[in-house]
Protein backbone atom coordinates (compact mmCIF):
# COMPACT_ATOMS: atom_id res chain seq x y z
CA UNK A 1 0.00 0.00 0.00
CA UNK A 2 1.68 3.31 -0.71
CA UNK A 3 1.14 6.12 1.45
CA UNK A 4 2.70 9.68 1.06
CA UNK A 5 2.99 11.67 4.60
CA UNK A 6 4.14 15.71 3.92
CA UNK A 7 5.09 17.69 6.21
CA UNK A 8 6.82 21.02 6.67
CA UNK A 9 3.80 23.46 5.96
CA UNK A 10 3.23 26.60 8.24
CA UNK A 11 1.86 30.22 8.70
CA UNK A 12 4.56 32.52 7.27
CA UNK A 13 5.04 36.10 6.49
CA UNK A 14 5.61 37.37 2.79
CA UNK A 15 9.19 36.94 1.85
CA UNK A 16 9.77 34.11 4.75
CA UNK A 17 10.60 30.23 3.43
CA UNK A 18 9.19 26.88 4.01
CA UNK A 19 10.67 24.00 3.32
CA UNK A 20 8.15 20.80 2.77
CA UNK A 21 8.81 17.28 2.94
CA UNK A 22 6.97 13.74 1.99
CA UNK A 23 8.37 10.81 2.94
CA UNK A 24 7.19 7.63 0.58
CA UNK A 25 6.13 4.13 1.44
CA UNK A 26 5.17 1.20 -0.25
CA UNK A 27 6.09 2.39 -3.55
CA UNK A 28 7.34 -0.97 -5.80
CA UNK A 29 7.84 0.43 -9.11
CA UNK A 30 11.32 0.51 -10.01
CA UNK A 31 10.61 4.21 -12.03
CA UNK A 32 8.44 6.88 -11.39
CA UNK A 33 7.66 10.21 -10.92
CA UNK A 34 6.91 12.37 -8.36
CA UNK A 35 5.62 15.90 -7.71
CA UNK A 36 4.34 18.34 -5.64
CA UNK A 37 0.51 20.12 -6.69
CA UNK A 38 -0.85 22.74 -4.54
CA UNK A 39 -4.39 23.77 -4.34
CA UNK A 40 -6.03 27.22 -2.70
CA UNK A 41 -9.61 27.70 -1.71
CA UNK A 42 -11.99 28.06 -5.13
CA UNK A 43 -9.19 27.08 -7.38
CA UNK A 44 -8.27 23.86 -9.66
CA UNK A 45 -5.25 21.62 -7.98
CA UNK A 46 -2.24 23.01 -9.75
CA UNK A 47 1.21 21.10 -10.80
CA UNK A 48 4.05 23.00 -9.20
CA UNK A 49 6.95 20.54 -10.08
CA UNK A 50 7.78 16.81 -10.50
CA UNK A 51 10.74 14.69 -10.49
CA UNK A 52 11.95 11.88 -12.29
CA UNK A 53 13.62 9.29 -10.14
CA UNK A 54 17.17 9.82 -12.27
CA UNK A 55 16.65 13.41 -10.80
CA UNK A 56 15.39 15.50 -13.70
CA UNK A 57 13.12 18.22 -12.80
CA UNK A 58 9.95 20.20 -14.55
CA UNK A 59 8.11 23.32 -13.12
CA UNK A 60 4.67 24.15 -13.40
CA UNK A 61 3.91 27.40 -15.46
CA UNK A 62 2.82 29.46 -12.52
CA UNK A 63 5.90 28.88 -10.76
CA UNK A 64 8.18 32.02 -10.88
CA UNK A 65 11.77 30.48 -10.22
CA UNK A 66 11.08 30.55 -6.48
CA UNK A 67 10.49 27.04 -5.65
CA UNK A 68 13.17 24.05 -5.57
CA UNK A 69 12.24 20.55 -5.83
CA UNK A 70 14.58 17.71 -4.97
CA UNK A 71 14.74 14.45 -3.62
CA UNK A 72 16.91 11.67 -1.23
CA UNK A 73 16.28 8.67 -2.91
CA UNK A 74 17.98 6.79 0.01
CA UNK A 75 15.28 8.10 2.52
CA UNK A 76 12.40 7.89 0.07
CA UNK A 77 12.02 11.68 0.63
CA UNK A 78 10.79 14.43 -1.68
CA UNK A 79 11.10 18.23 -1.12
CA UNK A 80 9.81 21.32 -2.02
CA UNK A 81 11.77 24.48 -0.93
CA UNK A 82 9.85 27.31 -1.26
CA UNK A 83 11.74 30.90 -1.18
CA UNK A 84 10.44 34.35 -0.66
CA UNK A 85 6.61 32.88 -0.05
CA UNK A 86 3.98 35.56 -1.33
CA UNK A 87 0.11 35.52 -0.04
CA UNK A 88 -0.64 33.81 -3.15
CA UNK A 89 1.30 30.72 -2.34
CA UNK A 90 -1.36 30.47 0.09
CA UNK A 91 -2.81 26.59 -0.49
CA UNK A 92 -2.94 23.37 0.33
CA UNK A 93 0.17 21.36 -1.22
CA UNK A 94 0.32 17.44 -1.73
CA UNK A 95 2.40 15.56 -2.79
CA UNK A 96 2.06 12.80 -5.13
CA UNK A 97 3.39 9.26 -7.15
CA UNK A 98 2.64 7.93 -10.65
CA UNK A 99 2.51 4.77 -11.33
CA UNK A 100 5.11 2.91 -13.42
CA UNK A 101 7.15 5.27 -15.86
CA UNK A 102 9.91 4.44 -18.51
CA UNK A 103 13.06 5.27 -17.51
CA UNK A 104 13.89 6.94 -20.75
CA UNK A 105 11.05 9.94 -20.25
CA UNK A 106 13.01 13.36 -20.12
CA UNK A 107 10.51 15.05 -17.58
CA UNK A 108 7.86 14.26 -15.72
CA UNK A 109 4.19 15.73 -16.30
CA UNK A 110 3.01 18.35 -14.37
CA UNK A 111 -0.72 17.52 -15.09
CA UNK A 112 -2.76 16.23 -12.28
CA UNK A 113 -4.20 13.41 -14.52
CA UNK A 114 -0.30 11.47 -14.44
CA UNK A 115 -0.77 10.81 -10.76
CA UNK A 116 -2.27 7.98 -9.21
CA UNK A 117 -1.10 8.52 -5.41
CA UNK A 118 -1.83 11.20 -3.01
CA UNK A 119 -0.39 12.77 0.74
CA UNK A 120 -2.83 14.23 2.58
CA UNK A 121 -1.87 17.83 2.13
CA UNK A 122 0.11 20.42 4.17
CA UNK A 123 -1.12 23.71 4.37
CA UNK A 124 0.92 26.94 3.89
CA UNK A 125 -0.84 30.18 4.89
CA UNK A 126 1.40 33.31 3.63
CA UNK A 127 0.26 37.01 5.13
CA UNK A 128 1.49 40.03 4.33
């Protein structure tokens, strides 16, 4: 059974940092990918980036160069660092796992659709 725990989300000012984690279980594919999708009150659950398990990363179009996604492969941990938060980082992030992938894809998908697992959420509250 997988299960994906996150962790790591807060109530920040504007211009503070978080830094989220989700620790993986369970997982028996030997490739896949993994992201993190946030989703605020009203609005459609949003890919903010993924990771292949070789390491290769791929941002989601709203994301403005201030988040960092990596990964210990060792601890079955992903991360999302998240720099210089604004109010309208204000959601609910999860992370999630796809199912089996070929090793030889380049990126993974940031659409919601590729991902068969889900966390539970963290929330992240920014004020300014």
């Amino acid at each position: 059974q997988v299960q994906l725990v996150e962790s790591g989300g807060g109530s920040v000012q504007a211009g503070g940092s978080l830094r989220l984690s989700c620790v993986a279980s369970g997982i028996a594919y030997s490739n896949y990918c993994m992201g993190w999708f946030r989703q605020a009150p009203g609005k459609e659950r949003e890919g903010v980036a993924t990771i292949t398990r070789a390491g290769r990363t791929n941002y989601g179009a709203s994301v403005k160069g201030r988040f960092t996604i990596s990964q210990d492969n060792a601890k079955n941990t992903l991360y999302l660092q998240i720099d210089n938060l604004q109010p309208e980082d204000t959601a609910t992030y999860y992370c999630a796992a796809s199912r089996w992938t070929a090793p030889w894809v380049w990126q993974c998908a940031t659409s919601r659709d590729e991902y068969t697992y889900w966390g539970q959420g963290t929330q992240v509250t920014v004020s300014s």
